[in-house]
PDB file of N, CA and C in Angstrom:
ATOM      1  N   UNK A   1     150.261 -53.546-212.658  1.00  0.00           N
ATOM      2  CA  UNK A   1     151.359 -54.086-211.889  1.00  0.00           C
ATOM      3  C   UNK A   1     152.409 -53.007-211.615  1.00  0.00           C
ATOM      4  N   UNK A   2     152.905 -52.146-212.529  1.00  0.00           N
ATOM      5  CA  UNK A   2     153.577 -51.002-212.020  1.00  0.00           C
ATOM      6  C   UNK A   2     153.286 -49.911-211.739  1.00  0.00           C
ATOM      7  N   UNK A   3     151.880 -49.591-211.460  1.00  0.00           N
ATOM      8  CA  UNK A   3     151.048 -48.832-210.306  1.00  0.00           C
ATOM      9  C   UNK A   3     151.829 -49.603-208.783  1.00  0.00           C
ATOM     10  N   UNK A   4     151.234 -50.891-208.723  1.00  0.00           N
ATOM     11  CA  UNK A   4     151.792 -50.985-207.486  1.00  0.00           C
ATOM     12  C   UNK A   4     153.099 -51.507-207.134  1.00  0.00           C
ATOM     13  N   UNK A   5     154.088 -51.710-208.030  1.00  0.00           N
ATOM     14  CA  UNK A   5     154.959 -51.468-207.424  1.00  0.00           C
ATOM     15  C   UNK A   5     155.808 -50.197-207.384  1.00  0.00           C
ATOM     16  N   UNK A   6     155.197 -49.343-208.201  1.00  0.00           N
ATOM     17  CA  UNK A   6     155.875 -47.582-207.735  1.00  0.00           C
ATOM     18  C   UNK A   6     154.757 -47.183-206.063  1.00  0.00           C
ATOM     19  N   UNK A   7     153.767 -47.452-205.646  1.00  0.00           N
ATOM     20  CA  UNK A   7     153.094 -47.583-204.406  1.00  0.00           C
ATOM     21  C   UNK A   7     154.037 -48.456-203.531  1.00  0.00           C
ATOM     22  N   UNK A   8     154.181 -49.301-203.503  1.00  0.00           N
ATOM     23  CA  UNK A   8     155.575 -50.534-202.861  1.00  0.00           C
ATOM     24  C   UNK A   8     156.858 -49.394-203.144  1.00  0.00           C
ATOM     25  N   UNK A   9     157.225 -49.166-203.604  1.00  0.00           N
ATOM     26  CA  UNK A   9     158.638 -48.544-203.623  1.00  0.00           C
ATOM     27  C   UNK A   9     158.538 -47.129-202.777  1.00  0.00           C
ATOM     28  N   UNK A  10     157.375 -46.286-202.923  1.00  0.00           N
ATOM     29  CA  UNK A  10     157.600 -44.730-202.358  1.00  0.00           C
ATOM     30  C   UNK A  10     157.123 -45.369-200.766  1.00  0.00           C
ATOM     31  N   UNK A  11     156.202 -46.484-200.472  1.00  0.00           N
ATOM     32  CA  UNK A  11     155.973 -46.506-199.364  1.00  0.00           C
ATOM     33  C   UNK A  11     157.219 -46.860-198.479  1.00  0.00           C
ATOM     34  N   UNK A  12     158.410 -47.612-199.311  1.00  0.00           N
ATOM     35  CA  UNK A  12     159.374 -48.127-198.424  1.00  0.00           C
ATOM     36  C   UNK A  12     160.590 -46.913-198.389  1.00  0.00           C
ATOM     37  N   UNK A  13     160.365 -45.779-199.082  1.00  0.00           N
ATOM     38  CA  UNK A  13     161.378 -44.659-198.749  1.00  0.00           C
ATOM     39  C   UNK A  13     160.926 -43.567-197.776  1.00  0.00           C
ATOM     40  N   UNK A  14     159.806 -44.118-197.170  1.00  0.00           N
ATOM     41  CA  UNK A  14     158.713 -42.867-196.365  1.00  0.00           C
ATOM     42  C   UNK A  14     160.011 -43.358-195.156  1.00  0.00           C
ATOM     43  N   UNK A  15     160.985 -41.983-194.179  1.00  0.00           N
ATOM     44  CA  UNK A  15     161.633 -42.530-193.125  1.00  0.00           C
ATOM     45  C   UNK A  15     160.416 -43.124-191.960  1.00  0.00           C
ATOM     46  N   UNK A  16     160.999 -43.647-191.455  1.00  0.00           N
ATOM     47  CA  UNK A  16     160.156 -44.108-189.961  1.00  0.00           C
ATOM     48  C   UNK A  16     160.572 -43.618-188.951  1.00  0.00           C
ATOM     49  N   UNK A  17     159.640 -43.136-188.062  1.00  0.00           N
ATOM     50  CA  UNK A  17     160.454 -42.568-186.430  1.00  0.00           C
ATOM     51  C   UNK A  17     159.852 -43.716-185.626  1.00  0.00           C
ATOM     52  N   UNK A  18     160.514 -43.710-184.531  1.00  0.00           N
ATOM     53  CA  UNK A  18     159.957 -44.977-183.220  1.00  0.00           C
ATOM     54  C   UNK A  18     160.602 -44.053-182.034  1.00  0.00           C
ATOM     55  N   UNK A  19     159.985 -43.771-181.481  1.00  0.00           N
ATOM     56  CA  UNK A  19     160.115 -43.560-180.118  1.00  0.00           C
ATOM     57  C   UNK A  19     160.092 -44.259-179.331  1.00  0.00           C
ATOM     58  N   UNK A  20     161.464 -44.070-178.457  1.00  0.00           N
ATOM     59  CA  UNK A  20     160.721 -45.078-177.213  1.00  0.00           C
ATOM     60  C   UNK A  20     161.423 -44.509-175.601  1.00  0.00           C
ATOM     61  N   UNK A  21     160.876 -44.995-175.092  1.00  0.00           N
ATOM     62  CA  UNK A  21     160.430 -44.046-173.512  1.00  0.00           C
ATOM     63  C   UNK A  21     161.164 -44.843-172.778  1.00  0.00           C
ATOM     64  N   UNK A  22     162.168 -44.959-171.480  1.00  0.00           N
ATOM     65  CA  UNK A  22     162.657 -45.394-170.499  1.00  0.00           C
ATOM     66  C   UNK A  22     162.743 -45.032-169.345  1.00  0.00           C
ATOM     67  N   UNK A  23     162.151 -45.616-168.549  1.00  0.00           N
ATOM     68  CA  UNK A  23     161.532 -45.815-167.170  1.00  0.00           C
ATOM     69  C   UNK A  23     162.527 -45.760-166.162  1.00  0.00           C
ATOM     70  N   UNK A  24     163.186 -45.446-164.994  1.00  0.00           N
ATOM     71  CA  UNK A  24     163.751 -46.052-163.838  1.00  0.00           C
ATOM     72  C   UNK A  24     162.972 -45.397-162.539  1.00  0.00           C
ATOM     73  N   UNK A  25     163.574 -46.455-161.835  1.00  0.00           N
ATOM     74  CA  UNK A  25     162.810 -45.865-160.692  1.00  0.00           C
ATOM     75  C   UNK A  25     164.069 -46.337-159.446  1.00  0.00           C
ATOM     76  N   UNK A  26     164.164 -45.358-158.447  1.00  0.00           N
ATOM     77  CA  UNK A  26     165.395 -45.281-157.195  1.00  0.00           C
ATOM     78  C   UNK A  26     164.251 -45.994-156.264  1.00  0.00           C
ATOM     79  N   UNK A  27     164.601 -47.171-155.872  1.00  0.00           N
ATOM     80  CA  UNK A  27     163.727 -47.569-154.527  1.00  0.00           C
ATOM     81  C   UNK A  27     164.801 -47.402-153.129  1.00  0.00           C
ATOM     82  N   UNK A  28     164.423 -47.033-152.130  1.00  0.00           N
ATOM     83  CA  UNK A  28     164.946 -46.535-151.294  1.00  0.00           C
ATOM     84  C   UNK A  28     164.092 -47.182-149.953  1.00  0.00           C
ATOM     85  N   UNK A  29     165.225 -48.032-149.370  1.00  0.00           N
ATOM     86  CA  UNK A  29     164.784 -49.507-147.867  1.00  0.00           C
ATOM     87  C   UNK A  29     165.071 -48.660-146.725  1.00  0.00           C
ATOM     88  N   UNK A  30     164.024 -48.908-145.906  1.00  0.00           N
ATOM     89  CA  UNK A  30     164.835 -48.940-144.269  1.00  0.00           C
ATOM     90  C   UNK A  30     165.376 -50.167-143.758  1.00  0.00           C
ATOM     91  N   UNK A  31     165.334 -51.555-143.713  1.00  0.00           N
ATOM     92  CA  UNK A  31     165.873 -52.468-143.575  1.00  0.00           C
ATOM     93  C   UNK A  31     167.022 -52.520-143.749  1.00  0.00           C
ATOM     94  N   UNK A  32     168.372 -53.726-143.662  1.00  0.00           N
ATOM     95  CA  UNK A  32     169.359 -54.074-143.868  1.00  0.00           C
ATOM     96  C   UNK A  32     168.520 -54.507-145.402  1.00  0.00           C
ATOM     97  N   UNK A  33     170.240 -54.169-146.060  1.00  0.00           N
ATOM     98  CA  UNK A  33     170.130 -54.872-147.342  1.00  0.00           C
ATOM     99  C   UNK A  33     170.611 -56.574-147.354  1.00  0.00           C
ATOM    100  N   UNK A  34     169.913 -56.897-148.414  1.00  0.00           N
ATOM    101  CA  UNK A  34     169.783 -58.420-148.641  1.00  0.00           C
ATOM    102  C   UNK A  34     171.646 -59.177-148.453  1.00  0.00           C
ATOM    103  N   UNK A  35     171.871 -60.065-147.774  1.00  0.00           N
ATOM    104  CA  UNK A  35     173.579 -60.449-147.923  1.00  0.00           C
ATOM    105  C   UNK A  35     173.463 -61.879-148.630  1.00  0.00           C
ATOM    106  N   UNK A  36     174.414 -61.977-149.724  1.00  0.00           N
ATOM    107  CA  UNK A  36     174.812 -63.063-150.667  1.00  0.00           C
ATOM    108  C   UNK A  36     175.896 -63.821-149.766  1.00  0.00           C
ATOM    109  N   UNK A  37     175.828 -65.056-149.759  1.00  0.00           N
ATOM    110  CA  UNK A  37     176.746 -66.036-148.951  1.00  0.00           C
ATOM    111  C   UNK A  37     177.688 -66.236-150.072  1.00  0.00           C
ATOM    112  N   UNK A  38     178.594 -66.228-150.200  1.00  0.00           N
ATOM    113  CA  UNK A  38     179.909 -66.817-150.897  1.00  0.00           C
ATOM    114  C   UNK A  38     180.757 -67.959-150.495  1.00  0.00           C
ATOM    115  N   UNK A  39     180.217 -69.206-151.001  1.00  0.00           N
ATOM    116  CA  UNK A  39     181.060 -70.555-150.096  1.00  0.00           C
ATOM    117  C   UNK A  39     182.528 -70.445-150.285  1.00  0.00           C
ATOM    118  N   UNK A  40     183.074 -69.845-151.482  1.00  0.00           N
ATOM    119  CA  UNK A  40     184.541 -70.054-151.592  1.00  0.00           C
ATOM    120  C   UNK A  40     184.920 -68.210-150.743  1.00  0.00           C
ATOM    121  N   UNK A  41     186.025 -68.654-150.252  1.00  0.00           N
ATOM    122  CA  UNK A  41     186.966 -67.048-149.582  1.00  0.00           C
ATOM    123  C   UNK A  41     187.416 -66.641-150.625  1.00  0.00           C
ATOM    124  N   UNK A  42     187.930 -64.999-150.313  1.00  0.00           N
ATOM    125  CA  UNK A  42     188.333 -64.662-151.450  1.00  0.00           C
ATOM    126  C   UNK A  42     189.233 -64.698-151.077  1.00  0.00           C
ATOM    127  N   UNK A  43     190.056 -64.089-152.417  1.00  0.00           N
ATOM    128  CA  UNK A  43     191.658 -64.097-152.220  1.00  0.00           C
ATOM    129  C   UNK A  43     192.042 -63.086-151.628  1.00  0.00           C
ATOM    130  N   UNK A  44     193.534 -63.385-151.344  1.00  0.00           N
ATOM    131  CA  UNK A  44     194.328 -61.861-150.203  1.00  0.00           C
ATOM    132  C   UNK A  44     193.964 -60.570-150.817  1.00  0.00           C
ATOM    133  N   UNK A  45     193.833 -59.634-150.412  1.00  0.00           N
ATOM    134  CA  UNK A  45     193.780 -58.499-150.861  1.00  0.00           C
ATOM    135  C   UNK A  45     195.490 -58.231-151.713  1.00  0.00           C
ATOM    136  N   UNK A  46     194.979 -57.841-152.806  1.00  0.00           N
ATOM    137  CA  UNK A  46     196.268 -56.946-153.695  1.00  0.00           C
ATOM    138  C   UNK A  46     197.098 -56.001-152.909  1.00  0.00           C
ATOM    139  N   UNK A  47     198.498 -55.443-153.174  1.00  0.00           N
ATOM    140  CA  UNK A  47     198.809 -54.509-152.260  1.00  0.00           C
ATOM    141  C   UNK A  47     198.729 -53.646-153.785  1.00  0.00           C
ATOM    142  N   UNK A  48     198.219 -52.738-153.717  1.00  0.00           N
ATOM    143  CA  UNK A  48     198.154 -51.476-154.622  1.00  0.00           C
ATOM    144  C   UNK A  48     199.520 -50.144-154.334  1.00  0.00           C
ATOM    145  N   UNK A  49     199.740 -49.609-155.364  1.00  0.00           N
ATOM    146  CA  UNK A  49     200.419 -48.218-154.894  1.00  0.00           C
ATOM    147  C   UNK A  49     199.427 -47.299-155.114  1.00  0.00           C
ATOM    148  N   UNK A  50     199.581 -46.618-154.028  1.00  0.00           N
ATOM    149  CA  UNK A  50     198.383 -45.316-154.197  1.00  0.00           C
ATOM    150  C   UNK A  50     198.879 -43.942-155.016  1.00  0.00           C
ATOM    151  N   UNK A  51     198.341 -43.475-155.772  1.00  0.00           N
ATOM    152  CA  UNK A  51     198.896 -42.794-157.034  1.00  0.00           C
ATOM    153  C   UNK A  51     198.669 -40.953-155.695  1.00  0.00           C
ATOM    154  N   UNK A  52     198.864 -39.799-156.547  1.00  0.00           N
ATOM    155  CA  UNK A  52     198.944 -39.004-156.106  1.00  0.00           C
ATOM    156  C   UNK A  52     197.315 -38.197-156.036  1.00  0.00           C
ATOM    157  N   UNK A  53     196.542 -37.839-155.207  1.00  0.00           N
ATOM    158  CA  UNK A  53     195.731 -37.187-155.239  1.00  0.00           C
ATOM    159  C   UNK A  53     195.450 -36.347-155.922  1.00  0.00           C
ATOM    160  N   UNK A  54     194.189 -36.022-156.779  1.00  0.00           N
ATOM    161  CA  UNK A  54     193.915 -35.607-158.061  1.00  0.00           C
ATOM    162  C   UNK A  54     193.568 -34.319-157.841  1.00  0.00           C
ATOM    163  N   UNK A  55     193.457 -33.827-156.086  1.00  0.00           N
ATOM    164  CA  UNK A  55     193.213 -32.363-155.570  1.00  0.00           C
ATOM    165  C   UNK A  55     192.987 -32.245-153.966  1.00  0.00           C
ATOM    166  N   UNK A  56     192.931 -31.255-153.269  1.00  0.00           N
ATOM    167  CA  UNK A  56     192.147 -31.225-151.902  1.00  0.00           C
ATOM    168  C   UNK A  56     191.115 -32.207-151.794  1.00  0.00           C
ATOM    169  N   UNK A  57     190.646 -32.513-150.465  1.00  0.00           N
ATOM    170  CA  UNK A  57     189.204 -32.987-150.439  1.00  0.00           C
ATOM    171  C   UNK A  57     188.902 -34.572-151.203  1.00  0.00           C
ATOM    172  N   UNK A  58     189.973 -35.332-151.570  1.00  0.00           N
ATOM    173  CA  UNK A  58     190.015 -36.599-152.268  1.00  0.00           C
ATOM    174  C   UNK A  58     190.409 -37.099-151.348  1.00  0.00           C
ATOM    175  N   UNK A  59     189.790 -38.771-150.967  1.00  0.00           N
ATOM    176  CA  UNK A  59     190.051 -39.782-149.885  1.00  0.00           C
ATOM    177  C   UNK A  59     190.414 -40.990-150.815  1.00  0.00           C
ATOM    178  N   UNK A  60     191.798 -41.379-150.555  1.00  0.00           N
ATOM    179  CA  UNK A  60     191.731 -43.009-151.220  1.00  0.00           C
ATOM    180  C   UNK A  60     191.167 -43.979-150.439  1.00  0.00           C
ATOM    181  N   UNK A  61     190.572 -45.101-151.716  1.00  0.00           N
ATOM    182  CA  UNK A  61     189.477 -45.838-151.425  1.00  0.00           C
ATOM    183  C   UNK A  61     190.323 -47.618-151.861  1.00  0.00           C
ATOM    184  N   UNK A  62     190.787 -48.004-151.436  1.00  0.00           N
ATOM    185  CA  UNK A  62     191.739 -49.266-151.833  1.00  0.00           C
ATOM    186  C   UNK A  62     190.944 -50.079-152.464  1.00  0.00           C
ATOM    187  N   UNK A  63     191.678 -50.975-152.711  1.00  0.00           N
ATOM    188  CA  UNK A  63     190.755 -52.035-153.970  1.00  0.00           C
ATOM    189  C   UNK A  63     190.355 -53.234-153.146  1.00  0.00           C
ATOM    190  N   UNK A  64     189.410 -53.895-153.654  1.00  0.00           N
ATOM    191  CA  UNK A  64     188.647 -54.811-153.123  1.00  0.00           C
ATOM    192  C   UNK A  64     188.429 -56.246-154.131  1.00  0.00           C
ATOM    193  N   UNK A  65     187.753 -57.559-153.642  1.00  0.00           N
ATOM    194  CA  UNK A  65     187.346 -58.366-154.766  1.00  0.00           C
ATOM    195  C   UNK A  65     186.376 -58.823-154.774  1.00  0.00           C
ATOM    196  N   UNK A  66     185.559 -58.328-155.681  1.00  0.00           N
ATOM    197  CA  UNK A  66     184.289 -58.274-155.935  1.00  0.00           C
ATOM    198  C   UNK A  66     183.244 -59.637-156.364  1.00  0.00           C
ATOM    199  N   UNK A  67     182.351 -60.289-156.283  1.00  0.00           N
ATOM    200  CA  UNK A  67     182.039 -61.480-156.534  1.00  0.00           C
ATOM    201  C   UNK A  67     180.787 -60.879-157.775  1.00  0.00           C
ATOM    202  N   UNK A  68     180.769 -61.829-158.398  1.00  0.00           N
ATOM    203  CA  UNK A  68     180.179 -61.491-159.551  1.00  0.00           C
ATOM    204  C   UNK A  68     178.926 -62.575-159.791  1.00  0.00           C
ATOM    205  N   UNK A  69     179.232 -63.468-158.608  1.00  0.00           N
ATOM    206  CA  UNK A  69     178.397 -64.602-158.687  1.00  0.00           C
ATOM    207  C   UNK A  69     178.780 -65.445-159.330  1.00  0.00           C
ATOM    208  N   UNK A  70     179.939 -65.889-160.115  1.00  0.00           N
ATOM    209  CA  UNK A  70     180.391 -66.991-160.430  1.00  0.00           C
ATOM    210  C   UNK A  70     182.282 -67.020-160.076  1.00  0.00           C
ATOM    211  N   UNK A  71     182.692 -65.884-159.879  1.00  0.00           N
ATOM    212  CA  UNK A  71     183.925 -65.727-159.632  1.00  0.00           C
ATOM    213  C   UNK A  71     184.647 -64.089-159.026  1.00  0.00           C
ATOM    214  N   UNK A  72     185.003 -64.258-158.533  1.00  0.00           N
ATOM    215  CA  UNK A  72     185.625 -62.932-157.724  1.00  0.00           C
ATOM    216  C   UNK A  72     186.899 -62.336-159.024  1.00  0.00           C
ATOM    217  N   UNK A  73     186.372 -60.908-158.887  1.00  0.00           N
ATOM    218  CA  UNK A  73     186.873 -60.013-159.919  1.00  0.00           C
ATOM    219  C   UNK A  73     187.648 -58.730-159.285  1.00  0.00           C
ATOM    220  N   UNK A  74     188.835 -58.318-159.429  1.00  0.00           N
ATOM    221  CA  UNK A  74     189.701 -57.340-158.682  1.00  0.00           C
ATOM    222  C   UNK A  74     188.657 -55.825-158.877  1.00  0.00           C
ATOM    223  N   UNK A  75     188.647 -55.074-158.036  1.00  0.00           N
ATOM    224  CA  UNK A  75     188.082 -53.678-158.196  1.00  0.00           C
ATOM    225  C   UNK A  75     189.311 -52.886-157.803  1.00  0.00           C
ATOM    226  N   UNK A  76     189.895 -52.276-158.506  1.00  0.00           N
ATOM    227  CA  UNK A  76     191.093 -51.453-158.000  1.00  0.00           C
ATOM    228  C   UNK A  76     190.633 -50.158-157.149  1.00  0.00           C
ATOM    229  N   UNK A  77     191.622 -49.841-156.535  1.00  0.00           N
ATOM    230  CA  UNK A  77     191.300 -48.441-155.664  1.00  0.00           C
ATOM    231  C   UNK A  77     191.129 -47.656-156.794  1.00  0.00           C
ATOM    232  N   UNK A  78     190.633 -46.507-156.354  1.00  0.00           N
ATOM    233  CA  UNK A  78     190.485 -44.889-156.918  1.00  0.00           C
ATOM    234  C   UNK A  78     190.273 -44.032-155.541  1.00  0.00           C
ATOM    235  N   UNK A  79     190.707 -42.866-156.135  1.00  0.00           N
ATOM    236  CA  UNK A  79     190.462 -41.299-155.070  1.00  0.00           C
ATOM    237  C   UNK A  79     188.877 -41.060-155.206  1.00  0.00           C
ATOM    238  N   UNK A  80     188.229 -40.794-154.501  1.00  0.00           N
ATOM    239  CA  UNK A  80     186.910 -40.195-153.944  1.00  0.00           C
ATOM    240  C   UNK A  80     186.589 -39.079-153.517  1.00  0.00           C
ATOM    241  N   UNK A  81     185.812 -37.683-153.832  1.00  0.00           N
ATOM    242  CA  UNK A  81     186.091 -36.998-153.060  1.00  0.00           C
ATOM    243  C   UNK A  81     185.107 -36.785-151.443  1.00  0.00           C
ATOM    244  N   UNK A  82     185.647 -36.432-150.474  1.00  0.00           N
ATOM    245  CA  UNK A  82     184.895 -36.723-149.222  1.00  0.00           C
ATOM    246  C   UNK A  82     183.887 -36.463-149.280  1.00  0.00           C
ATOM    247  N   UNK A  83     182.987 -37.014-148.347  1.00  0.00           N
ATOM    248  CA  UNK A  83     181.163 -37.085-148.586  1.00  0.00           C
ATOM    249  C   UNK A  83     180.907 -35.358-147.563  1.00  0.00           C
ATOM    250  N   UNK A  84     181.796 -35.176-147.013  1.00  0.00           N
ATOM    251  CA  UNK A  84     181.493 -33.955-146.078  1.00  0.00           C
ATOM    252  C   UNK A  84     182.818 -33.677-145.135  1.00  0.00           C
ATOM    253  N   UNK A  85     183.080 -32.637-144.720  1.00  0.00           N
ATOM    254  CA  UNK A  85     184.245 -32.250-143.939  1.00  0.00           C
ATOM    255  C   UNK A  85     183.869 -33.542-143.269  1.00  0.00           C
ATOM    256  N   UNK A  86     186.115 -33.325-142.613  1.00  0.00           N
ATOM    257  CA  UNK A  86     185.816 -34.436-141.478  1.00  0.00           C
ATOM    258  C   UNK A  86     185.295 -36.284-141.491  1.00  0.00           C
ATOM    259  N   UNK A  87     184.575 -36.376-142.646  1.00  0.00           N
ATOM    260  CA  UNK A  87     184.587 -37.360-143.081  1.00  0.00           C
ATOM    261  C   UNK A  87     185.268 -38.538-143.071  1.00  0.00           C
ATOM    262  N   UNK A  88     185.070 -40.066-142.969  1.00  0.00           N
ATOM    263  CA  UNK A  88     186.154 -40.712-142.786  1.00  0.00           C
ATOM    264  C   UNK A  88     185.505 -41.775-143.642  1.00  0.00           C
ATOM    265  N   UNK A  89     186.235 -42.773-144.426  1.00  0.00           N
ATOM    266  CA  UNK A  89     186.550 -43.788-145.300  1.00  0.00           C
ATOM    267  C   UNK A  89     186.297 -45.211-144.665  1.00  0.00           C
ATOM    268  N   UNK A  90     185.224 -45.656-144.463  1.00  0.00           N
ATOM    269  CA  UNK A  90     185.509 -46.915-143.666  1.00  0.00           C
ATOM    270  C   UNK A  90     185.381 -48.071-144.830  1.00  0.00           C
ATOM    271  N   UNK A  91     187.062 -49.071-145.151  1.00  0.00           N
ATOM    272  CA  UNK A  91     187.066 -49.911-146.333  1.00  0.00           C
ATOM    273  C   UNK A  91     185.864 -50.920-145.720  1.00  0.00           C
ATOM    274  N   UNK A  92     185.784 -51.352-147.274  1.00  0.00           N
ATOM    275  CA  UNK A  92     184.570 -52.808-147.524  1.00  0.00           C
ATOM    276  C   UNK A  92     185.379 -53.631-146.642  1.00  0.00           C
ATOM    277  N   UNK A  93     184.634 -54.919-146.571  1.00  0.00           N
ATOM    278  CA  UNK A  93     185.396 -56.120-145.891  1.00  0.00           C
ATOM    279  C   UNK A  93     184.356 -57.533-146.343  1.00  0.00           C
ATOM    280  N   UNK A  94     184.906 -58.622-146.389  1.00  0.00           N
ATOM    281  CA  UNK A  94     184.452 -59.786-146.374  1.00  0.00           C
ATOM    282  C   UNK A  94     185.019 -60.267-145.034  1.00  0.00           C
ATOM    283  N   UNK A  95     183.714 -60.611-144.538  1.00  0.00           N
ATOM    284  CA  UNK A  95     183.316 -61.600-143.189  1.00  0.00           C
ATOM    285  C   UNK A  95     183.018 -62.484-143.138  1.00  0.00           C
ATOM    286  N   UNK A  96     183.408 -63.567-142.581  1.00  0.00           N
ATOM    287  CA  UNK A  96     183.126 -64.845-142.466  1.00  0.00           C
ATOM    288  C   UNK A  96     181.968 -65.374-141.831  1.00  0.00           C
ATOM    289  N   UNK A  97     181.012 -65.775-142.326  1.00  0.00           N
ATOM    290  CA  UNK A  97     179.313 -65.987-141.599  1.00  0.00           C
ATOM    291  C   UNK A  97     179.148 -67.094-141.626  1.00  0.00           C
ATOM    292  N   UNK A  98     178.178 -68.212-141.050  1.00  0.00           N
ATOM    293  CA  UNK A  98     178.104 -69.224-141.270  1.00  0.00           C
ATOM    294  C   UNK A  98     177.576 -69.696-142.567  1.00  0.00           C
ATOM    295  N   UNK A  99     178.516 -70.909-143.260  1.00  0.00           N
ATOM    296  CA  UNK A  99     178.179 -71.165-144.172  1.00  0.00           C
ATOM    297  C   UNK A  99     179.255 -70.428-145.590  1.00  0.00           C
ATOM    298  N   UNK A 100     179.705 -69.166-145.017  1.00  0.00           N
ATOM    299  CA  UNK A 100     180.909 -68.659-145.986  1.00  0.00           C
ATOM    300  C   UNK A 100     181.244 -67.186-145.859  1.00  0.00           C
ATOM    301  N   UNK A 101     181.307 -66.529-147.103  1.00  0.00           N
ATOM    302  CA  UNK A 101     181.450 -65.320-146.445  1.00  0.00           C
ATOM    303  C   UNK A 101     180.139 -64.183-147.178  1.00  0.00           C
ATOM    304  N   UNK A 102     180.926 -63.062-146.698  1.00  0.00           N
ATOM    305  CA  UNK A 102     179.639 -61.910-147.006  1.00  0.00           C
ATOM    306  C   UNK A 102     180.347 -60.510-146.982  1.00  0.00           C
ATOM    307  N   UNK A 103     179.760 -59.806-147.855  1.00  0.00           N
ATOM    308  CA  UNK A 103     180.734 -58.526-148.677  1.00  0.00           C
ATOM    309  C   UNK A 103     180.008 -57.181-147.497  1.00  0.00           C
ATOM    310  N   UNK A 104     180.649 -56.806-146.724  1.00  0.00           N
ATOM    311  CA  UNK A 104     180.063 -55.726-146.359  1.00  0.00           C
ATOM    312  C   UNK A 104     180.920 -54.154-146.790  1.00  0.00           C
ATOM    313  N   UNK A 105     180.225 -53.376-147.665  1.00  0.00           N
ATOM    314  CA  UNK A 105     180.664 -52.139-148.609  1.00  0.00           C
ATOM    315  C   UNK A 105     181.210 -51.428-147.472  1.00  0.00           C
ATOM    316  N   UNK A 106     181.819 -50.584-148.236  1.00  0.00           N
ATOM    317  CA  UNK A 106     182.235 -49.223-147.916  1.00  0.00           C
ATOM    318  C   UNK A 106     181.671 -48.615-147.561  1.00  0.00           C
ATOM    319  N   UNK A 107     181.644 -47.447-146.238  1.00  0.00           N
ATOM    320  CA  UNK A 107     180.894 -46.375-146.089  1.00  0.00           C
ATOM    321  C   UNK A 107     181.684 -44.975-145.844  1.00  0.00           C
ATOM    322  N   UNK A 108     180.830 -43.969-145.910  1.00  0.00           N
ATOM    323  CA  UNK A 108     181.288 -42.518-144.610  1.00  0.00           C
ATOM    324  C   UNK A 108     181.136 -42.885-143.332  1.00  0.00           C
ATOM    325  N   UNK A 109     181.828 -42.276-142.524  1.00  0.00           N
ATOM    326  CA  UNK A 109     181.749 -42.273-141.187  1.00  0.00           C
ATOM    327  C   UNK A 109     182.041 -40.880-140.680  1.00  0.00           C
TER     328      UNK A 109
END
């Protein structure tokens, strides 16, 4: 009996390793992306103060309200820096579609 439990005891101080591996993958559409209907509007946009630019080449990006699928959540502005000279900031917007509304993002222009 204390054969095996000194066998039981050294086996449970042996460390263990586990590896484990994580996968992603970037899928990339030519289509329009999929649009979520939102029956309730959101609320007014916040008026934010825009803080001071953190350097050259930074575009402010104003805040927006984000739906989360059960309730709309504030996204505050932040500075960005431009996608390329010349570049321009075009804000997100919620549009009114039939049936409610619909979040269309931010882009470059």
């Amino acid at each position: 009996m204390l054969g095996l439990l000194a066998l039981l005891g050294c086996a449970a101080e042996e460390p263990t390793t586990v590896t484990t591996t994580t996968t992603t993958q970037e899928v990339t559409t030519a289509g329009p992306a999929r649009e979520v209907v939102v029956t309730r509007a959101p609320p007014p946009v916040r008026v934010e103060t825009q803080t001071v630019a953190p350097g050259s080449g930074y575009v402010w990006t104003g805040g927006y309200w984000r739906w989360t699928g059960t309730e709309y959540v504030w996204v505050p502005g932040t500075w960005v820096v431009r996608s390329r000279p010349g570049a321009v900031w075009v804000a997100g917007q919620w549009v009114r579609r039939p049936g409610g509304w619909v979040w269309i993002g931010g882009h470059w222009q």
